[in-house]
N, C-alpha and C. Protein backbone atom coordinates (compact mmCIF):
# COMPACT_ATOMS: atom_id res chain seq x y z
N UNK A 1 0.84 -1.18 0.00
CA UNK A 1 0.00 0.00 0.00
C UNK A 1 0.89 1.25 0.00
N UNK A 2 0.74 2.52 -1.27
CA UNK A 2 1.25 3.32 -0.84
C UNK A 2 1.06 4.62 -0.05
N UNK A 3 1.91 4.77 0.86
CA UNK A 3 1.44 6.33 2.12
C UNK A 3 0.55 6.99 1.02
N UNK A 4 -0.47 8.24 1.98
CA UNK A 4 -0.82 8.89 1.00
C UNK A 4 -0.18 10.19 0.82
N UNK A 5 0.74 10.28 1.83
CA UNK A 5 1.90 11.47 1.12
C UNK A 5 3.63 10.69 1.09
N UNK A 6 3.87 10.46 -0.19
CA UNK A 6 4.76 9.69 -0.21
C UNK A 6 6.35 10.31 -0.50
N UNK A 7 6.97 9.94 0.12
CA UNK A 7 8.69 10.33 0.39
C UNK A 7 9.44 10.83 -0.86
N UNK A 8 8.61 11.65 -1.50
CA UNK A 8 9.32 12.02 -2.81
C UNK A 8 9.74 13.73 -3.06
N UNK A 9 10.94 14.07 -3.98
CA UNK A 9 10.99 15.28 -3.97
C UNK A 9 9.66 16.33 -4.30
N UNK A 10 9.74 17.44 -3.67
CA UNK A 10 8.50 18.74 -4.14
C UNK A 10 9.43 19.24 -4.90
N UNK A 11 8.93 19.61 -5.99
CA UNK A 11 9.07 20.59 -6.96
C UNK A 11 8.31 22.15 -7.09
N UNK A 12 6.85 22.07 -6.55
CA UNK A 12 6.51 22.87 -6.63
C UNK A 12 5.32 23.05 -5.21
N UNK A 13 5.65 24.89 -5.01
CA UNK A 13 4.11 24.63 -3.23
C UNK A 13 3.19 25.79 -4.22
N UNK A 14 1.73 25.00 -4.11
CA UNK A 14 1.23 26.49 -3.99
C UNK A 14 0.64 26.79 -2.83
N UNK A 15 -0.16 27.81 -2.87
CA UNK A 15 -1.11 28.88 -1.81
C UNK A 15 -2.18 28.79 -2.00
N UNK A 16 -3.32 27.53 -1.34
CA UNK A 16 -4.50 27.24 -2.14
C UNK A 16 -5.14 28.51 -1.26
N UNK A 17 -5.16 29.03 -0.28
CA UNK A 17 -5.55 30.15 0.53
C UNK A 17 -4.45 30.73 1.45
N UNK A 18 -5.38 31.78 1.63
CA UNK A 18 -4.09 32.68 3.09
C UNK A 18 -3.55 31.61 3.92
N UNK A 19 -4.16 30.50 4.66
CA UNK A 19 -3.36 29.52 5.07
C UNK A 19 -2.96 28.21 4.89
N UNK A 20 -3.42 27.94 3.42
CA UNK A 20 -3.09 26.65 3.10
C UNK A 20 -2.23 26.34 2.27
N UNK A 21 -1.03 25.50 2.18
CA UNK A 21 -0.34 25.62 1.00
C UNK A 21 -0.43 23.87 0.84
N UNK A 22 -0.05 23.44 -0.44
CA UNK A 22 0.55 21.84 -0.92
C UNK A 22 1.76 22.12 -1.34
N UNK A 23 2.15 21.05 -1.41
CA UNK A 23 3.38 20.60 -2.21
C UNK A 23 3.09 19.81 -2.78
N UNK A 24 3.68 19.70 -4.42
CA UNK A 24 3.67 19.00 -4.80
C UNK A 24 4.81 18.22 -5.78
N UNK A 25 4.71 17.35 -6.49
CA UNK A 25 6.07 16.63 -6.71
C UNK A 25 5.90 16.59 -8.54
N UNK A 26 7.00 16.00 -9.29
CA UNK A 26 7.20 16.54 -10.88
C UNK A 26 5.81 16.12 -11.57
N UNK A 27 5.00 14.92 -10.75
CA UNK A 27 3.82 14.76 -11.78
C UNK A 27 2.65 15.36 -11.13
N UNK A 28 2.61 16.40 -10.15
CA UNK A 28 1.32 17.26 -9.74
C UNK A 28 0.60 16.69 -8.88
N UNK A 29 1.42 15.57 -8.14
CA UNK A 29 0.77 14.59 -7.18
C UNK A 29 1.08 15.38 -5.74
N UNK A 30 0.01 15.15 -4.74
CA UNK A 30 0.11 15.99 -3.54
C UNK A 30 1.25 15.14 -2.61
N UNK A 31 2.35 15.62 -2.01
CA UNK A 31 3.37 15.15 -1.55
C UNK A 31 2.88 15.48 0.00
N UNK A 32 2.66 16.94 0.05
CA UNK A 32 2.47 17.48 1.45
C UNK A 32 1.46 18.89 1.41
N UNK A 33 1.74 19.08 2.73
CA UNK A 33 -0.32 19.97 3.22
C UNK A 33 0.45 20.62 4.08
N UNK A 34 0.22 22.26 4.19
CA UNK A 34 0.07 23.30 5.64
C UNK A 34 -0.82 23.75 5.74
N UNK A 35 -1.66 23.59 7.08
CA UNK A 35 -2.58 24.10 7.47
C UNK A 35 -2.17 25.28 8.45
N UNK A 36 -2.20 26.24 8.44
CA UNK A 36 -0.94 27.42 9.22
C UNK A 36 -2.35 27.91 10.12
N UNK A 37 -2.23 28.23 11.56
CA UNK A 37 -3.37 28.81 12.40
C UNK A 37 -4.92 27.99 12.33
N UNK A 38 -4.34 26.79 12.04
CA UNK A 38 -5.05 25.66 12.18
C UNK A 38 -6.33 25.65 13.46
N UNK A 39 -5.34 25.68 14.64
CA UNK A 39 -6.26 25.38 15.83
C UNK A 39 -7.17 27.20 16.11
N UNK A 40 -6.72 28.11 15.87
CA UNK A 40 -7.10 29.21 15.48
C UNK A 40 -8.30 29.15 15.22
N UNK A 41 -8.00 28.68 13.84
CA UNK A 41 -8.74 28.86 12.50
C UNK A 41 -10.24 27.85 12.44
N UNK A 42 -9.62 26.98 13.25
CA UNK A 42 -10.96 25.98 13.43
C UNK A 42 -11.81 25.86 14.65
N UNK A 43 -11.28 27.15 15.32
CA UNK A 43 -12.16 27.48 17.09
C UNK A 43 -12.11 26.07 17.64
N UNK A 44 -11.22 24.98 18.13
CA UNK A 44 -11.48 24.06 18.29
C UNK A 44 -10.29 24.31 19.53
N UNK A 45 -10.78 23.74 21.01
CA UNK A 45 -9.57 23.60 21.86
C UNK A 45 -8.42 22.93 22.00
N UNK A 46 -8.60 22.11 20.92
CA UNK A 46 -7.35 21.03 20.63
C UNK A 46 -7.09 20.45 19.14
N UNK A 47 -5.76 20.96 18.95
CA UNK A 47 -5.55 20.24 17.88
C UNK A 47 -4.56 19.00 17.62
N UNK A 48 -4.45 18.38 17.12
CA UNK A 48 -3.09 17.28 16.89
C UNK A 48 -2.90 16.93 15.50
N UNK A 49 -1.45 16.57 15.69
CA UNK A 49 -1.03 16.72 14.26
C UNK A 49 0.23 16.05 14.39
N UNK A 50 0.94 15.63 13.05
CA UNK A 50 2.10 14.90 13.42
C UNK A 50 2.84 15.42 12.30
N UNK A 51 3.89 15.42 12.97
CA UNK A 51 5.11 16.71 11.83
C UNK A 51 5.73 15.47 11.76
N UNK A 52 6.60 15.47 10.23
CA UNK A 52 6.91 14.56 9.63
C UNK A 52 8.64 15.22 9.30
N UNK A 53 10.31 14.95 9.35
CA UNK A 53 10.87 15.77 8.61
C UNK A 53 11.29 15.47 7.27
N UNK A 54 11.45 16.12 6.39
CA UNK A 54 12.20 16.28 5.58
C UNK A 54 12.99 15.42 4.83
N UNK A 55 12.61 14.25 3.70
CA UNK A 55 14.30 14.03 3.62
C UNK A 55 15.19 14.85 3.01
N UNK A 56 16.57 14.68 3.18
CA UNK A 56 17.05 15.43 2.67
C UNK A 56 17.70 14.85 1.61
N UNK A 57 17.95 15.66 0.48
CA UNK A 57 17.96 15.45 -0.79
C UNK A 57 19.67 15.48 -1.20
């Protein structure tokens, strides 16, 4: 089965809104997601989330 954000280079992020961006990789496939002011943004008292790093290239 593959992850659904899988370990590959980004080539390109956009800005789907003021706080959302993707990444994405050479064939336009979603690699990665920011949700920025998340817990903010969703009036919710708790958020969780799991940060993932980087490989490096």
């Amino acid at each position: 089965m593959t992850p659904f954000f899988p370990n590959v280079p980004i080539v390109e992020t956009k800005e789907i809104s003021e706080n959302l961006y993707i990444d994405l990789d050479e064939k336009g496939n979603l690699v990665s997601m920011t949700i920025e002011h998340a817990k903010e943004k969703a009036g919710m008292s708790e958020v969780s989330f799991l940060q993932m790093e980087k490989a490096s290239i």
